[in-house]
N, C-alpha and C. Protein backbone atom coordinates (compact mmCIF):
# COMPACT_ATOMS: atom_id res chain seq x y z
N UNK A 1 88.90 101.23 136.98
CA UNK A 1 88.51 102.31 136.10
C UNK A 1 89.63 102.71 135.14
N UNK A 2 90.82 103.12 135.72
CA UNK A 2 91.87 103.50 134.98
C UNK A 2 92.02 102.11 133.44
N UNK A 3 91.91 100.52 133.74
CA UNK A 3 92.05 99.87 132.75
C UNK A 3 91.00 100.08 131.93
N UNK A 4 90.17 100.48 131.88
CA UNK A 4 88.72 100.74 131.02
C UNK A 4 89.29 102.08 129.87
N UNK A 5 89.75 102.70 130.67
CA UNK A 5 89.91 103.92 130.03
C UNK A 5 91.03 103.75 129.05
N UNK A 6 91.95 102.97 129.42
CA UNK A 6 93.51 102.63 128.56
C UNK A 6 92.65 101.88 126.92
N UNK A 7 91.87 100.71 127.54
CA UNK A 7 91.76 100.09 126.61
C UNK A 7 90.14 100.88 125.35
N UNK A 8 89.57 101.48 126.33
CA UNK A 8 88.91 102.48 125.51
C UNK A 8 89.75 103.19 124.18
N UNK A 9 91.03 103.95 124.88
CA UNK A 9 91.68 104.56 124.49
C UNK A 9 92.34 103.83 123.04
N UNK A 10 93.03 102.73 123.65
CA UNK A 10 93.48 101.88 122.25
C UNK A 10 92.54 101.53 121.14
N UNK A 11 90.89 101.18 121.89
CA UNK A 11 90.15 101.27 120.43
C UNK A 11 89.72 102.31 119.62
N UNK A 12 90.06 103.21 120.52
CA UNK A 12 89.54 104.74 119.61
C UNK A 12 90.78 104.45 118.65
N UNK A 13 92.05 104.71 119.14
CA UNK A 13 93.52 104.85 118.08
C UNK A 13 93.58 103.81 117.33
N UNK A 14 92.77 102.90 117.19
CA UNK A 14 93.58 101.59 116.47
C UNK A 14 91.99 101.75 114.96
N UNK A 15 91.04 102.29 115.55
CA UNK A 15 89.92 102.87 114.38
C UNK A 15 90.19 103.66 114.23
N UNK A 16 91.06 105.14 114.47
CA UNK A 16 91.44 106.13 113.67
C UNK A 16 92.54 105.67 112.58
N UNK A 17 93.20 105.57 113.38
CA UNK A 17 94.42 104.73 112.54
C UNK A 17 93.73 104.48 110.78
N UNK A 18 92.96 102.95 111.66
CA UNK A 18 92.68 102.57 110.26
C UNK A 18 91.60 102.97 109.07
N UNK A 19 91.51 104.43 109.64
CA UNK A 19 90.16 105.23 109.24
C UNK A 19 91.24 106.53 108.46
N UNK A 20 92.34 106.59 108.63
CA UNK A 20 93.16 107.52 108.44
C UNK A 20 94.05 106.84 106.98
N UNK A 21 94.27 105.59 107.03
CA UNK A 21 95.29 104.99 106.34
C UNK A 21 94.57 104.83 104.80
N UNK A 22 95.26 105.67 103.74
CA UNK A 22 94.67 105.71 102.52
C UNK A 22 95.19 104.15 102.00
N UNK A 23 96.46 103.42 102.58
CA UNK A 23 96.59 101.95 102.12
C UNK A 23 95.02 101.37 102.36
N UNK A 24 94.61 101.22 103.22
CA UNK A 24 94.33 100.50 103.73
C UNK A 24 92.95 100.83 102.73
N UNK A 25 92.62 101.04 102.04
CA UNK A 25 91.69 101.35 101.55
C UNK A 25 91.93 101.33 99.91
N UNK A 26 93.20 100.81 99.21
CA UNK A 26 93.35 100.93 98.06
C UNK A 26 93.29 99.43 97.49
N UNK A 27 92.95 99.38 96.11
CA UNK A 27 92.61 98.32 95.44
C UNK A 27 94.09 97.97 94.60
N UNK A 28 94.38 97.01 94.54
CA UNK A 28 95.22 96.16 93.88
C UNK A 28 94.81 94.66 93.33
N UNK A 29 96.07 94.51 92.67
CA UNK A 29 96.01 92.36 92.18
C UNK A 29 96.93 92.59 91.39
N UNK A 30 97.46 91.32 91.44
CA UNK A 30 98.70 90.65 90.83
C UNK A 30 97.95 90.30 89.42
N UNK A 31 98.32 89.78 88.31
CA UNK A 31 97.88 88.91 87.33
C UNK A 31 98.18 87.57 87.76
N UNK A 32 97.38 86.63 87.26
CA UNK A 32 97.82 85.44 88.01
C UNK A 32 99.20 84.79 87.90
N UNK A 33 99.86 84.45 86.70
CA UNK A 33 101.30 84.48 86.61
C UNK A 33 102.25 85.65 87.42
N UNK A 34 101.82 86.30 88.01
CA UNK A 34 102.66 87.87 88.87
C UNK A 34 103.84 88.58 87.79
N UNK A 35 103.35 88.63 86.55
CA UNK A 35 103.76 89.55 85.68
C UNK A 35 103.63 90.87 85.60
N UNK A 36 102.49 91.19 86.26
CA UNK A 36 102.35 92.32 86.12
C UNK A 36 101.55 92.68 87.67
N UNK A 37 101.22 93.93 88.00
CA UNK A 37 100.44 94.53 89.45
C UNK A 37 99.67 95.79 88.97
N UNK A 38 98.75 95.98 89.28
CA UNK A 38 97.84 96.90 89.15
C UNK A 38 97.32 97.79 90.39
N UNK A 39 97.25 98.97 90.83
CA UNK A 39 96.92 99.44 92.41
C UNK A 39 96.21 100.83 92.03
N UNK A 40 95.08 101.38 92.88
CA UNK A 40 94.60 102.36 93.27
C UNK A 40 95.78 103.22 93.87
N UNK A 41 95.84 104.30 93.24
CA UNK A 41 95.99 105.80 94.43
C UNK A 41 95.74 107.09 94.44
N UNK A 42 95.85 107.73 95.63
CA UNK A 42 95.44 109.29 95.54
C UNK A 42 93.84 109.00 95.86
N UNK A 43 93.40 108.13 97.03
CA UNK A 43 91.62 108.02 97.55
C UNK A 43 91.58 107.31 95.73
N UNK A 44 91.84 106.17 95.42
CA UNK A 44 91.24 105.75 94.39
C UNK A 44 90.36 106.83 93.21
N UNK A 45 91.38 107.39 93.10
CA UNK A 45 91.46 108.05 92.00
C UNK A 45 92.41 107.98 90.68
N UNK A 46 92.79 107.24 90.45
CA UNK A 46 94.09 106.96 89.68
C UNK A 46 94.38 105.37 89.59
N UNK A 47 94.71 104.93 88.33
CA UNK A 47 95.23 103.53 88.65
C UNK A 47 96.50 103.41 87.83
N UNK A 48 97.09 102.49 88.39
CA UNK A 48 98.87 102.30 88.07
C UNK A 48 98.93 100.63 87.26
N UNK A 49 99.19 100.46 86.21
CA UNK A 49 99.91 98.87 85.95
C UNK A 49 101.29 99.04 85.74
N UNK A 50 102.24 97.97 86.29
CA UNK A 50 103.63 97.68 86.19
C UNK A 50 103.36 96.73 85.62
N UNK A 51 104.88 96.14 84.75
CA UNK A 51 104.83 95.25 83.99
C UNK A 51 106.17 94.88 84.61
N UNK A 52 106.23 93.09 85.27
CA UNK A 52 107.45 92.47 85.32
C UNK A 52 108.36 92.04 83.85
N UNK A 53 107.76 91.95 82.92
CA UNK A 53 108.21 90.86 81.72
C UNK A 53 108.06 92.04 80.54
N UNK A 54 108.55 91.34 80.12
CA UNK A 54 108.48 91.79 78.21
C UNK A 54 107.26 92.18 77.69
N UNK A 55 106.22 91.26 78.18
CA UNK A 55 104.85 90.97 78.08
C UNK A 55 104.06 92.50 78.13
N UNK A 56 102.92 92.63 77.30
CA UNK A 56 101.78 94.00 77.68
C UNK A 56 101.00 93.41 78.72
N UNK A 57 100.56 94.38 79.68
CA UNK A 57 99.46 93.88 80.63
C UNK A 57 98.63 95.07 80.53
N UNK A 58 97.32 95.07 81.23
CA UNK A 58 96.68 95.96 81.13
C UNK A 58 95.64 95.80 82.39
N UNK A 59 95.10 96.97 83.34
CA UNK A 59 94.47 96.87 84.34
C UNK A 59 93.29 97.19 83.56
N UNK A 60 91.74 96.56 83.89
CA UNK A 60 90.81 96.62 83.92
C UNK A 60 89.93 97.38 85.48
N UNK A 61 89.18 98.39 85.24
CA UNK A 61 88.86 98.91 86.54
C UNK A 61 87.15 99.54 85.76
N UNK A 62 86.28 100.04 87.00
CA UNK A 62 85.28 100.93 86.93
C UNK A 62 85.20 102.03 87.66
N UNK A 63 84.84 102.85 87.15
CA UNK A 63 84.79 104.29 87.92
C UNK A 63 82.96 104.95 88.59
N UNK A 64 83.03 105.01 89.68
CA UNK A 64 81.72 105.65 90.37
C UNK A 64 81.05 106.28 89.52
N UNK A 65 81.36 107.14 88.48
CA UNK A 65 80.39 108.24 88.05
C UNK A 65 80.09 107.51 86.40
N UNK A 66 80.69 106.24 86.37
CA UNK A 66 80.02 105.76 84.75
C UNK A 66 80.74 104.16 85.12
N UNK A 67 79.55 103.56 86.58
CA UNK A 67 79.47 102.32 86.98
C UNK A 67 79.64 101.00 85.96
N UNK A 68 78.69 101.27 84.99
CA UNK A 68 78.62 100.14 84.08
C UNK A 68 79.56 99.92 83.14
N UNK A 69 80.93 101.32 82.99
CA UNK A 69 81.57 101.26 81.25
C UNK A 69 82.93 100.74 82.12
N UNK A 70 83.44 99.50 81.77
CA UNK A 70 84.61 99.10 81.71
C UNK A 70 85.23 99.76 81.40
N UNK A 71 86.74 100.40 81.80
CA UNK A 71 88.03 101.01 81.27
C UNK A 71 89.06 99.61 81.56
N UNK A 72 90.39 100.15 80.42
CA UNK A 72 91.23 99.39 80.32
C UNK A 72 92.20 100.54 80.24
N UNK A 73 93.25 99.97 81.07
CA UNK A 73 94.87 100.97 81.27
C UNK A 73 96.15 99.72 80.50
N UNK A 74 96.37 100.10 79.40
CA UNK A 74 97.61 99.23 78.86
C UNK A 74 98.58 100.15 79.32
N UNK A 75 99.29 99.04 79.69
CA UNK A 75 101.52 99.33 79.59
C UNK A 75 101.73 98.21 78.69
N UNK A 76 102.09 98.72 77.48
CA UNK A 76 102.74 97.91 76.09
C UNK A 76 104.62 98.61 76.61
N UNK A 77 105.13 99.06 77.39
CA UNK A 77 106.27 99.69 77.64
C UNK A 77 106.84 99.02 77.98
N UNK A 78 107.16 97.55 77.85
CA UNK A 78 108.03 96.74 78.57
C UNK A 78 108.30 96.46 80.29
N UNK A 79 109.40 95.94 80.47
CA UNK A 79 109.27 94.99 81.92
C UNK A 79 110.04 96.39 82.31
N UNK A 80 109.50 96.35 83.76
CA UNK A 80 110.02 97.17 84.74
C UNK A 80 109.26 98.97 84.71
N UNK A 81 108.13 98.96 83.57
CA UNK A 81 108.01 100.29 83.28
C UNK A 81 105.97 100.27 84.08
N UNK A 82 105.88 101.69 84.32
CA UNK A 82 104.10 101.27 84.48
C UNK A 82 103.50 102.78 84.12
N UNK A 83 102.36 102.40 83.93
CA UNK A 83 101.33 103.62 83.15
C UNK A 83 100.41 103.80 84.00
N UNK A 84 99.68 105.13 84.47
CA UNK A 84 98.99 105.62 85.07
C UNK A 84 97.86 106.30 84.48
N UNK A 85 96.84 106.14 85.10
CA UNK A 85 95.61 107.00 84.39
C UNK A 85 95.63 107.83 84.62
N UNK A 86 94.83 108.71 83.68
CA UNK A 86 94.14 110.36 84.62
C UNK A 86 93.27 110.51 85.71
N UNK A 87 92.74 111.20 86.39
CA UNK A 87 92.46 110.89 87.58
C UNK A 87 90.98 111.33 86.88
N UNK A 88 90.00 110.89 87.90
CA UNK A 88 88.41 110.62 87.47
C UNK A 88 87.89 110.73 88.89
N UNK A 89 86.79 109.96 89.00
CA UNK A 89 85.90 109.88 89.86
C UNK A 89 86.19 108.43 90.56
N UNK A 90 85.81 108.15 91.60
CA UNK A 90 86.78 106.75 92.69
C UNK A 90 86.71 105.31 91.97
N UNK A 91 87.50 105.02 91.86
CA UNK A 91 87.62 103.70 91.46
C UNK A 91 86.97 102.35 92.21
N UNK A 92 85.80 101.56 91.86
CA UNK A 92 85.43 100.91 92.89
C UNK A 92 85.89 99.39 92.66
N UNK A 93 86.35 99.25 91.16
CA UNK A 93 86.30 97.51 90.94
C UNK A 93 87.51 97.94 89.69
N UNK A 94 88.48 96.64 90.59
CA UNK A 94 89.88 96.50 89.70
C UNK A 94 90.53 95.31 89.79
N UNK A 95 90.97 94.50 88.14
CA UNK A 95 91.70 93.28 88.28
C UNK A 95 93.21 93.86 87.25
N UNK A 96 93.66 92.90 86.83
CA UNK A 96 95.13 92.85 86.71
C UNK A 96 94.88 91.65 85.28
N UNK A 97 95.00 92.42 84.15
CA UNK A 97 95.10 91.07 83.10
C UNK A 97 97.09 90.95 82.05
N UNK A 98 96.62 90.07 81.87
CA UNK A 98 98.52 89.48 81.32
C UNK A 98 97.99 89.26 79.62
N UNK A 99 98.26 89.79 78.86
CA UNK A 99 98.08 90.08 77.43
C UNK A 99 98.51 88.96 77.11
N UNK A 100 97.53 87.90 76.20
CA UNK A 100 97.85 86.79 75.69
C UNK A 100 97.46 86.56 74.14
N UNK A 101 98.27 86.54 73.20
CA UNK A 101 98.47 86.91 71.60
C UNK A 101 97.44 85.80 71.02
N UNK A 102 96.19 86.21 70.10
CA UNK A 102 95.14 85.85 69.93
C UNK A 102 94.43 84.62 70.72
N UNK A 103 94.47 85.11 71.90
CA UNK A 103 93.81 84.15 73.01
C UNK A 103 92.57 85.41 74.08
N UNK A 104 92.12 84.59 74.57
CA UNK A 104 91.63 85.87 76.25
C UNK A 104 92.60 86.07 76.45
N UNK A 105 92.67 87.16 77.10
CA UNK A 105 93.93 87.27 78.17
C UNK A 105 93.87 86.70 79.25
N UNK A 106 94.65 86.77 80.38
CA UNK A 106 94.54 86.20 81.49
C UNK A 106 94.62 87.01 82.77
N UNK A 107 93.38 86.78 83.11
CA UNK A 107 93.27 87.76 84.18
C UNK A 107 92.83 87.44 85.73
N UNK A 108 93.33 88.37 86.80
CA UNK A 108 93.42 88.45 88.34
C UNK A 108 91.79 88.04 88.12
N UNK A 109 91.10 88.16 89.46
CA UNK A 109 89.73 88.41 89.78
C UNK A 109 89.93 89.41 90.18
N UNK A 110 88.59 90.14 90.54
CA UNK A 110 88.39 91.59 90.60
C UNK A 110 88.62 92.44 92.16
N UNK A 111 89.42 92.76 92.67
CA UNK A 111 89.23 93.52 93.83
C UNK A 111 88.02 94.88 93.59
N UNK A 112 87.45 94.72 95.18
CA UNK A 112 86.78 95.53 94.92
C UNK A 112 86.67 96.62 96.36
């Protein structure tokens, strides 16, 4: 009886845990070259791009309360700097694109 109860015990803590952990629940991606990173925070409310390089990157994301309208977050601020949005409604779908001078750009796939 006593082992029932231990290991009861560990699955309750190991689903709070990960029911508790706002990581564990945030959206990110690299651009595919890893120039740049893009991440959810604050309960996906907010999104962040860093820029490794010289290069502009810009995160592409959607927001819960206006599903269908693409937003775009540029950092034109150079390497080592990153730009943050205003905070909105939860962020459900986010990639990571690398600014490429009259081309597509080049972009992560989409975490979601």
């Amino acid at each position: 009886m006593p082992r029932l109860r231990t290991s009861a015990a560990a699955v309750l803590a190991a689903v709070a845990l990960a029911a508790a952990s706002p990581a564990a629940q945030a959206l990110s991606k690299y651009s595919p070259d890893h120039e740049a990173y893009a991440w959810t925070q604050q309960s996906d409310k907010f999104v962040s791009v860093k820029t490794y390089t010289s290069n502009s990157a810009h995160a592409d994301y959607y927001r819960a309360a206006s599903n269908t309208t693409q937003r775009h977050l540029w950092n034109k601020s150079g390497a080592g700097t990153t730009a943050t949005s205003g905070g909105g409604s939860k962020i459900f779908k986010l990639r990571t694109c690398e600014w490429v001078k009259d081309n597509d750009d080049d972009c992560s796939g989409w975490d979601y």
